[in-house]
N, C-alpha and C. Protein backbone atom coordinates (compact mmCIF):
# COMPACT_ATOMS: atom_id res chain seq x y z
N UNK A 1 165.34 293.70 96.71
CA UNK A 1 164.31 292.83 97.23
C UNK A 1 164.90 291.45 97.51
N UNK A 2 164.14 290.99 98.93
CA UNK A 2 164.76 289.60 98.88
C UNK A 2 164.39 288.80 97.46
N UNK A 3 165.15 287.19 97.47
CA UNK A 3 164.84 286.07 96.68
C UNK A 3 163.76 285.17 97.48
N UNK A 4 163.53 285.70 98.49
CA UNK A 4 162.93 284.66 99.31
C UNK A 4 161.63 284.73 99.52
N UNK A 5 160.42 284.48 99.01
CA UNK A 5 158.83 284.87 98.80
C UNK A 5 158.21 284.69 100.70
N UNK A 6 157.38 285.77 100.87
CA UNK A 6 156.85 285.53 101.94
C UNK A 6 156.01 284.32 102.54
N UNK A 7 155.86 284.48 103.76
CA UNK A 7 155.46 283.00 104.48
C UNK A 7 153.92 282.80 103.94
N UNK A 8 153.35 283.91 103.84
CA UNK A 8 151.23 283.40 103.06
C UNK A 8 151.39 284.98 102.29
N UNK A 9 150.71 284.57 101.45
CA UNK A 9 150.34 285.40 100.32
C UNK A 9 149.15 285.26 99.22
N UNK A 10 148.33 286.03 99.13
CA UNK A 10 146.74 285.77 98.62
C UNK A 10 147.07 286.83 96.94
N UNK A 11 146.25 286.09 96.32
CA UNK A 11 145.77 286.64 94.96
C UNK A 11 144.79 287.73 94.80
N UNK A 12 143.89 287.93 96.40
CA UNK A 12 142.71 288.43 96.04
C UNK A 12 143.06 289.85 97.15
N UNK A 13 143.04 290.85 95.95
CA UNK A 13 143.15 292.47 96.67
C UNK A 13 142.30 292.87 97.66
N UNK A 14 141.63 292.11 98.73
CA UNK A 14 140.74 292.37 99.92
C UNK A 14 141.44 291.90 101.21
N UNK A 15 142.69 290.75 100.76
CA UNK A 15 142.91 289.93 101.75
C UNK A 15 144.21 290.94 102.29
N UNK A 16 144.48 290.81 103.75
CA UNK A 16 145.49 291.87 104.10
C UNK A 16 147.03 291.06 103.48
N UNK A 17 147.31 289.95 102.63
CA UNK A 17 148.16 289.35 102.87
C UNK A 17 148.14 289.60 100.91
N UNK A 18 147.58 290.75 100.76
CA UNK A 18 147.93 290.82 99.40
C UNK A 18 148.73 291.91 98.91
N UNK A 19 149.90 291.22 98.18
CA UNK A 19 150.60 292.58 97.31
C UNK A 19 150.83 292.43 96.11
N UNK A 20 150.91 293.35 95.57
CA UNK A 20 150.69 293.32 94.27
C UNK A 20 152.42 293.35 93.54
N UNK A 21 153.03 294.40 94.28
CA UNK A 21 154.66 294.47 94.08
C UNK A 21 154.98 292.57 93.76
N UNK A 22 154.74 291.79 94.74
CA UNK A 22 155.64 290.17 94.81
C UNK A 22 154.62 289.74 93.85
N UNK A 23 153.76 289.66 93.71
CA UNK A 23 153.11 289.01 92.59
C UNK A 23 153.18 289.21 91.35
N UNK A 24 153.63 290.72 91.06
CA UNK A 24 154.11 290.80 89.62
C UNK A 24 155.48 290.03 89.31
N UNK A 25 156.36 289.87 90.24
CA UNK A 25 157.80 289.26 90.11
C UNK A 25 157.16 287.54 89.86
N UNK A 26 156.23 287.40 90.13
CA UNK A 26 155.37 285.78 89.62
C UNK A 26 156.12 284.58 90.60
N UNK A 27 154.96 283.81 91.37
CA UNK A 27 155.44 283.31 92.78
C UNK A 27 154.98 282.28 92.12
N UNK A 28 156.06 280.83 92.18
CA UNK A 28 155.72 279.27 91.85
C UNK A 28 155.55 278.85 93.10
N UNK A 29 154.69 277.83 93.00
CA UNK A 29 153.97 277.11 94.07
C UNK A 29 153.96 275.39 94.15
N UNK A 30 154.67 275.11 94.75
CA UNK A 30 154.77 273.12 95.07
C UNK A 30 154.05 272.88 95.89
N UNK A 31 153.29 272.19 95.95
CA UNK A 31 152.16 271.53 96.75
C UNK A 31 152.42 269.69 96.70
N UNK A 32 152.58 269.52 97.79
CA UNK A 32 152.85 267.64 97.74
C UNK A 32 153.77 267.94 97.07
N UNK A 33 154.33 268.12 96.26
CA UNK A 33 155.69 267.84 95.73
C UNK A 33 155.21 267.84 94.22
N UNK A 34 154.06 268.62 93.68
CA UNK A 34 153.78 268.90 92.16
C UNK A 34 153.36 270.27 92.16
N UNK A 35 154.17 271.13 91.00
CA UNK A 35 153.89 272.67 90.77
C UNK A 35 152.13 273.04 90.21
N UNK A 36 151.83 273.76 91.38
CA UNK A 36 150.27 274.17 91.15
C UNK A 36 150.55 275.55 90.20
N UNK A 37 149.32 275.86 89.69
CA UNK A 37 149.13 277.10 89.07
C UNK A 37 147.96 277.86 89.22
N UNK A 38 147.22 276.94 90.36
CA UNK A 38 145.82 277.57 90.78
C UNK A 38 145.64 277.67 91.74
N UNK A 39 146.70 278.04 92.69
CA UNK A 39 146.66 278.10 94.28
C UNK A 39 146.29 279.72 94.45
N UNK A 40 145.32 280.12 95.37
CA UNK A 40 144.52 281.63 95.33
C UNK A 40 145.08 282.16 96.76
N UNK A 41 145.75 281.61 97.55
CA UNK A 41 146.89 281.86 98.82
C UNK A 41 147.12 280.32 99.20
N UNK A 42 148.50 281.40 100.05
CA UNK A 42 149.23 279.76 100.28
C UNK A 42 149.97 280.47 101.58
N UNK A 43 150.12 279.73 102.64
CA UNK A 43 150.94 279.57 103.75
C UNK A 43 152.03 278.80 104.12
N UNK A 44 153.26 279.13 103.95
CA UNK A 44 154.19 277.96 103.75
C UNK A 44 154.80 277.23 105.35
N UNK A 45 154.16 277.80 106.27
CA UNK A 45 155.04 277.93 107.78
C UNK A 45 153.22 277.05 108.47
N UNK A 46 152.45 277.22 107.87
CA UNK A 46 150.90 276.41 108.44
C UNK A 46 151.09 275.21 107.26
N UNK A 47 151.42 275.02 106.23
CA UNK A 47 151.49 274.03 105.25
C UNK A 47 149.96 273.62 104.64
N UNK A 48 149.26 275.29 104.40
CA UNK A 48 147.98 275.23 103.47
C UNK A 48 148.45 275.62 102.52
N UNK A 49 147.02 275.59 101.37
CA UNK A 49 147.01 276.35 100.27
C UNK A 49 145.72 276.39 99.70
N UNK A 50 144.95 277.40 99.44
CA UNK A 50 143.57 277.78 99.23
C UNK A 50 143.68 277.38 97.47
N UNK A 51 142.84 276.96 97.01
CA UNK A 51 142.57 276.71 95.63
C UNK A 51 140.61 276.93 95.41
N UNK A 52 140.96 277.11 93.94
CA UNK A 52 138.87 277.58 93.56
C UNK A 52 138.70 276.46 93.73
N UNK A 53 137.55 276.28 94.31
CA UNK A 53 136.26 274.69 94.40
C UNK A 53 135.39 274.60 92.90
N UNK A 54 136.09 274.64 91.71
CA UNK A 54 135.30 274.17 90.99
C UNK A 54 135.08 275.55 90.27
N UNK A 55 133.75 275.74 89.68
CA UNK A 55 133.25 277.18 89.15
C UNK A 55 132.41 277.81 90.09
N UNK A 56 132.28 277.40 91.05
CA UNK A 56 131.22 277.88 92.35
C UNK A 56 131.59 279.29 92.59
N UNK A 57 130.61 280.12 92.61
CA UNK A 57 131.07 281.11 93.57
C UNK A 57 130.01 281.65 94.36
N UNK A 58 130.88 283.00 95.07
CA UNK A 58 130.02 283.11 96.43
C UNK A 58 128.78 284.35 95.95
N UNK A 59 128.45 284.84 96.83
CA UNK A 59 126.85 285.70 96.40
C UNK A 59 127.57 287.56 95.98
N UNK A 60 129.11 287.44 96.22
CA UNK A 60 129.96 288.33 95.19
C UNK A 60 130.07 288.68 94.55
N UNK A 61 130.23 287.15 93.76
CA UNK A 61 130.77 287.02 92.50
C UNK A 61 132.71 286.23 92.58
N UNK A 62 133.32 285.74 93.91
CA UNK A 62 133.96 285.80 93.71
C UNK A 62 134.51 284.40 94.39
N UNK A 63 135.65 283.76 93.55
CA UNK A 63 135.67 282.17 93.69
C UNK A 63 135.51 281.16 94.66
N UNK A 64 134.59 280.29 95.16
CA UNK A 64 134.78 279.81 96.28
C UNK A 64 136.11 279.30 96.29
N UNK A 65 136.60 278.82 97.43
CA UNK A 65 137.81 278.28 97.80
C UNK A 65 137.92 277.31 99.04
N UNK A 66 138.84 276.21 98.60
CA UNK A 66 139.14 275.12 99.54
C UNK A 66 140.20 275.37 100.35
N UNK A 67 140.97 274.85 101.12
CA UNK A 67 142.02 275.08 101.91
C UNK A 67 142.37 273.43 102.42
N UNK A 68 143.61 273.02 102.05
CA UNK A 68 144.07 271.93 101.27
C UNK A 68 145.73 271.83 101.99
N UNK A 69 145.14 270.76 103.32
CA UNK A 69 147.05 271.16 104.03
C UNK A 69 148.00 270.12 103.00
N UNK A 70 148.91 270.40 103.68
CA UNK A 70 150.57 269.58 102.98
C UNK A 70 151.60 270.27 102.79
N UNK A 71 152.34 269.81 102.43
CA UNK A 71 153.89 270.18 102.26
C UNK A 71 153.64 271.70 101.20
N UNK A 72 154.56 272.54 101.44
CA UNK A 72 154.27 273.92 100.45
C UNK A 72 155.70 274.29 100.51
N UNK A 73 155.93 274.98 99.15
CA UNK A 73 157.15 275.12 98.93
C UNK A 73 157.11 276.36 98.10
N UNK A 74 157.63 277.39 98.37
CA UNK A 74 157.26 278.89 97.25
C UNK A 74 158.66 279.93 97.05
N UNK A 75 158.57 279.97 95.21
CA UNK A 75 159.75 280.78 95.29
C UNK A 75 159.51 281.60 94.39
N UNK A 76 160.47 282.57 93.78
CA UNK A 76 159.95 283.71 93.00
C UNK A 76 160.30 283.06 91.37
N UNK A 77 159.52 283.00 90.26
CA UNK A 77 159.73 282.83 88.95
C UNK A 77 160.91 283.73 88.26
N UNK A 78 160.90 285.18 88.89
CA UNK A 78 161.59 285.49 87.89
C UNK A 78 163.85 285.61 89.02
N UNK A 79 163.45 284.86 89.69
CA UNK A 79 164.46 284.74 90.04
C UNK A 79 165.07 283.36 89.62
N UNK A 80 164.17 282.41 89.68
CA UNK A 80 164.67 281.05 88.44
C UNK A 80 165.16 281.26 87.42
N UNK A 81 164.48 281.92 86.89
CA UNK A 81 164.52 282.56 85.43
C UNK A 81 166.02 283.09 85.08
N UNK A 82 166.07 283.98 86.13
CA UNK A 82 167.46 284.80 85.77
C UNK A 82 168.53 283.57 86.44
N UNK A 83 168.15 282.66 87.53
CA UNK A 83 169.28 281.44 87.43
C UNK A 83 169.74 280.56 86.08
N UNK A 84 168.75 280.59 85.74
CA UNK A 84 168.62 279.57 84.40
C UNK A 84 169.48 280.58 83.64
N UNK A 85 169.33 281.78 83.33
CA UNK A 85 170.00 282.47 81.87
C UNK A 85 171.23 282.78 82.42
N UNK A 86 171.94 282.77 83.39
CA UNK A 86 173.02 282.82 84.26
C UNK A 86 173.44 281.17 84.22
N UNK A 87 173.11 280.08 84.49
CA UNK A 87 174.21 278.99 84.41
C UNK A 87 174.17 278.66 82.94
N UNK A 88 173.20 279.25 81.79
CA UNK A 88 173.52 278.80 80.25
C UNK A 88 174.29 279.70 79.66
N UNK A 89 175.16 280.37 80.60
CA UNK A 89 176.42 281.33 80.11
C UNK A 89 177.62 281.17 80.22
């Protein structure tokens, strides 16, 4: 598999831009230039990122969401991970 996380990618199993394979490998997310942990998709090539509005939700049951442009930056966690235990060797 690449190291390189796709260009948009959603949390929510309805959206066609969801997989479940890259999301288990755990995708970090920079927004403005501070690591989010509540981004629900993100587009890195449009420079959005959808986040919940609060506790609102829709007549679902399922989170509303904002869409929030700027700088976006996305890479895979467990490929840091294995950088990190690789240069403390």
């Amino acid at each position: 598999m690449s190291d390189t996380p796709p260009d948009r990618l959603s949390v929510n199993p309805k959206s066609p831009f969801f997989d479940m394979e890259l999301l288990r490998r755990g995708i970090g997310i920079r927004f403005k230039g501070k690591q989010r942990q509540d981004v629900e998709e993100y587009c890195v090539s449009e420079g959005w990122v959808r986040v919940a509005a609060g506790k609102s939700r829709d007549r679902f049951g399922n989170p509303m969401t904002i869409k929030i442009s700027g700088e976006v930056e996305a890479w895979f966690e467990d490929a840091k991970a294995a950088e990190d235990e690789s240069s403390e060797s």
